[in-house]
Protein backbone atom coordinates (compact mmCIF):
# COMPACT_ATOMS: atom_id res chain seq x y z
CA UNK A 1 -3.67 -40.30 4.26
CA UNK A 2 -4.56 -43.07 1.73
CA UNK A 3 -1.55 -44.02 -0.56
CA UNK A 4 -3.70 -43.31 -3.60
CA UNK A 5 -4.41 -39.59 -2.38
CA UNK A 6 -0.39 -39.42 -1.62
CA UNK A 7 0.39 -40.67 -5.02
CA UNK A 8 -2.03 -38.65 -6.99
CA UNK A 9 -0.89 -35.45 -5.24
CA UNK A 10 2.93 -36.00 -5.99
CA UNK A 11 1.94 -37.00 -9.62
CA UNK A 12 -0.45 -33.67 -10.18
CA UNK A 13 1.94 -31.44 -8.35
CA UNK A 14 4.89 -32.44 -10.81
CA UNK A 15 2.44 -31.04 -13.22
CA UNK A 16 1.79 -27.19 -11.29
CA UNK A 17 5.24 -26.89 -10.67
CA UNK A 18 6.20 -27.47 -14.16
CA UNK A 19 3.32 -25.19 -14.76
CA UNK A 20 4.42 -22.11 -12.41
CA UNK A 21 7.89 -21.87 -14.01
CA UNK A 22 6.25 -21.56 -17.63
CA UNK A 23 4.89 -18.58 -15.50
CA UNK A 24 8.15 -17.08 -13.99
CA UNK A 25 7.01 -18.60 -10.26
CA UNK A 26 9.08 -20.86 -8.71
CA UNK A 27 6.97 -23.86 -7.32
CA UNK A 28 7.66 -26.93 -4.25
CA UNK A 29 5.74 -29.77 -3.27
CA UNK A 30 5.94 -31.14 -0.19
CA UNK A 31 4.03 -34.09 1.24
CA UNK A 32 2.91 -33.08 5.27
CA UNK A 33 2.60 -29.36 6.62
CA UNK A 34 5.33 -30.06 9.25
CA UNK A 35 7.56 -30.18 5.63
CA UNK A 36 5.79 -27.53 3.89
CA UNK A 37 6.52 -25.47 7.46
CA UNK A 38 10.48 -26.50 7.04
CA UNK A 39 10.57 -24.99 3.60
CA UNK A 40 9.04 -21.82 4.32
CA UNK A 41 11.35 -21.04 7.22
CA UNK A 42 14.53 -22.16 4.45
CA UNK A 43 12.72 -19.18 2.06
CA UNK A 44 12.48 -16.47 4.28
CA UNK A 45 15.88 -15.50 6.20
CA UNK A 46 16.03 -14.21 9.32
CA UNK A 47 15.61 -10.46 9.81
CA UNK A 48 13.02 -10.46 7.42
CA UNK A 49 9.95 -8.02 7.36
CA UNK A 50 6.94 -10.24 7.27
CA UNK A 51 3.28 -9.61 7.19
CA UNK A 52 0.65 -11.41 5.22
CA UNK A 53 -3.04 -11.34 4.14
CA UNK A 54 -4.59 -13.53 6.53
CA UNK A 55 -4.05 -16.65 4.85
CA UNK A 56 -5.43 -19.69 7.21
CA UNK A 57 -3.30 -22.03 5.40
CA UNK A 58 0.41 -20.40 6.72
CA UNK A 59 -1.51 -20.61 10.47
CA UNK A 60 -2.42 -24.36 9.77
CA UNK A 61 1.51 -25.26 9.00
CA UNK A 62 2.37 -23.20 11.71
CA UNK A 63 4.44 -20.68 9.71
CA UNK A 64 2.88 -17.84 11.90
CA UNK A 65 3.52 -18.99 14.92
CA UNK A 66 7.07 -19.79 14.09
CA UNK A 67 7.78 -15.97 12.56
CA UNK A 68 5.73 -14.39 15.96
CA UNK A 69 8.64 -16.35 17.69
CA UNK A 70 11.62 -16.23 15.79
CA UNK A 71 13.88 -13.75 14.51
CA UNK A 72 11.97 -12.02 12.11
CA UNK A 73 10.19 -8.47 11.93
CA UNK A 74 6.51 -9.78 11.88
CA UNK A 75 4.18 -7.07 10.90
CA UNK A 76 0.62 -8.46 12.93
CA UNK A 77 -2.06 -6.16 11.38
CA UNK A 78 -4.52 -8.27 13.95
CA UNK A 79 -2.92 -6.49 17.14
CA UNK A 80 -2.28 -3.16 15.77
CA UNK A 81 -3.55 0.00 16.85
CA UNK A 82 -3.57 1.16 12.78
CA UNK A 83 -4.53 -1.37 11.15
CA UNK A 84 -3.98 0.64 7.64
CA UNK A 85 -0.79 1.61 8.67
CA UNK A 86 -0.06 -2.03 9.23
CA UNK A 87 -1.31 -2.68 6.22
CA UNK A 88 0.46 -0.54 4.48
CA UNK A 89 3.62 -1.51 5.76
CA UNK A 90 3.10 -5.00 3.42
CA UNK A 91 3.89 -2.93 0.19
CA UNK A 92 7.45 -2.57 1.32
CA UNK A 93 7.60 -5.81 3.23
CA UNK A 94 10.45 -8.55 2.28
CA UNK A 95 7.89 -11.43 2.42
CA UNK A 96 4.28 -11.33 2.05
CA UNK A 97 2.11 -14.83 3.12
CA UNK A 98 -0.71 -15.94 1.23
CA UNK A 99 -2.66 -18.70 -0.03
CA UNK A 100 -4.86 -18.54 -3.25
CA UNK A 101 -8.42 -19.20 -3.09
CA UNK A 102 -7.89 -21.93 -5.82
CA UNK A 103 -5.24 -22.25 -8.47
CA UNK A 104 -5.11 -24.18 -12.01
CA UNK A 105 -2.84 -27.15 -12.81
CA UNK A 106 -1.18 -25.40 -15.15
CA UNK A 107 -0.26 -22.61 -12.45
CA UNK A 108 -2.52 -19.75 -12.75
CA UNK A 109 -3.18 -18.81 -8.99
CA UNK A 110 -6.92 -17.33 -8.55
CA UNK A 111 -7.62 -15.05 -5.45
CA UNK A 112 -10.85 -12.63 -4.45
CA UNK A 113 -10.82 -10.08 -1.89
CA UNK A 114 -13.39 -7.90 -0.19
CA UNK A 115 -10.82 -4.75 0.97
CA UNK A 116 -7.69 -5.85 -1.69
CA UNK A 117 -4.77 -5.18 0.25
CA UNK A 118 -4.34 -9.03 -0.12
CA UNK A 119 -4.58 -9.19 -3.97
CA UNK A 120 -2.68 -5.71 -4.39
CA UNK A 121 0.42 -7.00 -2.35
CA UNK A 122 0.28 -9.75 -4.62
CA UNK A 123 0.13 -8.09 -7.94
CA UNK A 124 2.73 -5.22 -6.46
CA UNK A 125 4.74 -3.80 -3.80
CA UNK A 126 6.47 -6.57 -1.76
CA UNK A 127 9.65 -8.07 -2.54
CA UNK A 128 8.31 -11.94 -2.14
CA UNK A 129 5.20 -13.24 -2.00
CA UNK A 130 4.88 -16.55 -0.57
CA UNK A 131 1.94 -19.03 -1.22
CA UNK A 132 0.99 -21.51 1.14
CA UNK A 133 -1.39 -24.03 -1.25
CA UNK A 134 -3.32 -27.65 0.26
CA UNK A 135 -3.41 -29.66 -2.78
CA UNK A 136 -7.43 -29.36 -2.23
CA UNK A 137 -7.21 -25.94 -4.04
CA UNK A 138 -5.91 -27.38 -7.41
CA UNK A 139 -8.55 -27.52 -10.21
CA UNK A 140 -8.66 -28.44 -14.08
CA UNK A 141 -8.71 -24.79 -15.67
CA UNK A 142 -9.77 -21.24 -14.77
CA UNK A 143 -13.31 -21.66 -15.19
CA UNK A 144 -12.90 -24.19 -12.34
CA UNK A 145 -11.17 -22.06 -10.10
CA UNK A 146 -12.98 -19.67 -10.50
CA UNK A 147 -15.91 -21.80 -9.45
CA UNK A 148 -14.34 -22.49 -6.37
CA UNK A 149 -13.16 -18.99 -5.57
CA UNK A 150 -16.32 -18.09 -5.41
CA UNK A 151 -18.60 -21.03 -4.41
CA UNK A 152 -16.11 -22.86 -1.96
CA UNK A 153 -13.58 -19.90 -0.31
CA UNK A 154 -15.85 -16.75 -0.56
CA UNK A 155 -18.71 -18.64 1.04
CA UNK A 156 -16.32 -20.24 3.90
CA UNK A 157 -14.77 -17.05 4.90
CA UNK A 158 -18.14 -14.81 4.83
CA UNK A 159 -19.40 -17.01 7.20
CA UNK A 160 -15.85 -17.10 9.22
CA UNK A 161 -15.82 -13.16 9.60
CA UNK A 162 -20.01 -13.44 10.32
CA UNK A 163 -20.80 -11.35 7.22
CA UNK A 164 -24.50 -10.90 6.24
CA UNK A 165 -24.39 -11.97 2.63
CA UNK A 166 -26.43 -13.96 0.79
CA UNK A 167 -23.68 -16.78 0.18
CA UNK A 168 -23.12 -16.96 3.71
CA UNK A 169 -27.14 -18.15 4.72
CA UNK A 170 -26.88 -20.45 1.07
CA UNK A 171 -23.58 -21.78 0.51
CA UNK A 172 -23.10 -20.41 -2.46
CA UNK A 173 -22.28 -17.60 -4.82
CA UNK A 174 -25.02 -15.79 -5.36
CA UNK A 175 -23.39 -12.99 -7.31
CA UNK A 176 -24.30 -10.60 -4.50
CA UNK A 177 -23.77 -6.60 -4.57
CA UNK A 178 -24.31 -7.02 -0.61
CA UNK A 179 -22.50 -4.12 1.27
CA UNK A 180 -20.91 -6.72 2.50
CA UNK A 181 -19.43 -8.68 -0.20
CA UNK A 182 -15.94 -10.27 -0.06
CA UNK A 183 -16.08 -10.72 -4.09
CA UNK A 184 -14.74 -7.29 -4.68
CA UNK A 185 -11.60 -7.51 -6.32
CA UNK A 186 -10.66 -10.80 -8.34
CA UNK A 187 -7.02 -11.10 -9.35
CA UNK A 188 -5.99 -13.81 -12.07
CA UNK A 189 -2.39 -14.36 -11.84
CA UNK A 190 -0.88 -15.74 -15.25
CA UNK A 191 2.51 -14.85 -15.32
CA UNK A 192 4.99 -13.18 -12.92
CA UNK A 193 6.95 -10.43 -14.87
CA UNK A 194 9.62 -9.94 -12.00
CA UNK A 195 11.18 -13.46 -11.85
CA UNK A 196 11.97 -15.10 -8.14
CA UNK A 197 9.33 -12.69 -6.78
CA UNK A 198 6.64 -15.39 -6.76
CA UNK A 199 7.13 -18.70 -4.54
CA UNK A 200 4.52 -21.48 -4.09
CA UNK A 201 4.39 -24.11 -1.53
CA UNK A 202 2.37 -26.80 -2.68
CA UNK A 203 0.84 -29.62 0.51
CA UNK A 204 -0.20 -32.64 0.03
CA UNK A 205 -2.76 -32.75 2.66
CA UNK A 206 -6.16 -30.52 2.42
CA UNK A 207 -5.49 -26.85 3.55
CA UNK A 208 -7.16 -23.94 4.14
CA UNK A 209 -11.00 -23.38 2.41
């Protein structure tokens, strides 16, 4: 990656992290995903209950792979037979994985869901709730985010799960009432009233949509 990129990332993540503990979140940067994958694994300790919300950025570290294999009770909603019960299971989990759609540089973490068991493990249930976050998803201020919630992520992952909404044929929101819409829920988290619950990873390399 070019030095500039590097340098900027380190100088704008001092910045989030400072941000997410004015919030109550705790907050890391590291540089590479092999680094940000190191961290993780320090976070969560073995024996752990695990699931997550099908974040693409703990696959693309490799933190999913690593908890399938390792000593940890990995809830995998994807090969269940009940898929609700396995989804279930995340309100009592010890970790829950995520990423946020985008986030603010002042640590406000912006995420949209279609069925919400991803942004209601988030606002409750789960003991931790672990963020996975590519420096690409930082932006100026919530209006920002929000922008790229819903014109960058939503659009990306209606096409991923070959939805038939209007944002996946344009590229863009299209503030759509589509059956099947992924902008269902939208969850704006400011401020984490149950401190240590809330831990985010920042990466300085692009991550994730």
């Amino acid at each position: 990656m070019n030095e500039n990129i590097v340098k900027r990332n380190e100088l704008l993540a001092q910045k989030v992290v400072k941000g997410l503990e004015s919030r109550n979140m705790t907050g890391y940067y590291v540089p590479t995903a092999e680094e940000a994958l190191k961290k993780a694994l320090e976070l969560i300790p073995e024996g752990s209950t695990v699931t997550m919300g099908g974040a693409m950025s703990a696959h693309e570290i490799g933190l999913v792979e690593a908890l399938k294999n390792g000593n940890y009770d990995f809830v995998d909603r994807d090969k269940a037979e009940d898929k609700r019960a396995a989804m279930l299971k995340a309100y009592d989990a010890d970790f829950f994985l995520s990423s946020v759609n985008a986030m603010t540089d002042d640590g406000i973490l912006v995420n949209i869901d279609g069925n919400a068991n991803r942004v209601s493990a988030i606002a409750q249930g789960p003991k931790n709730v672990l963020f996975i976050v590519g420096m690409n998803k930082v932006c100026s201020d919530i209006d920002a985010a929000m922008k790229r919630a819903r014109n960058v992520a939503a659009p990306i992952n209606a096409q991923r799960f070959g939805l038939a909404t209007p944002c996946a044929k344009t590229g863009k929101c299209m503030d759509c009432k589509s059956p099947d819409t992924i902008c269902c829920q939208f969850l704006i988290t400011r401020f984490s009233r149950h401190e240590g619950r809330i831990h985010v990873i920042l990466v300085g390399e692009e991550l994730g949509f």
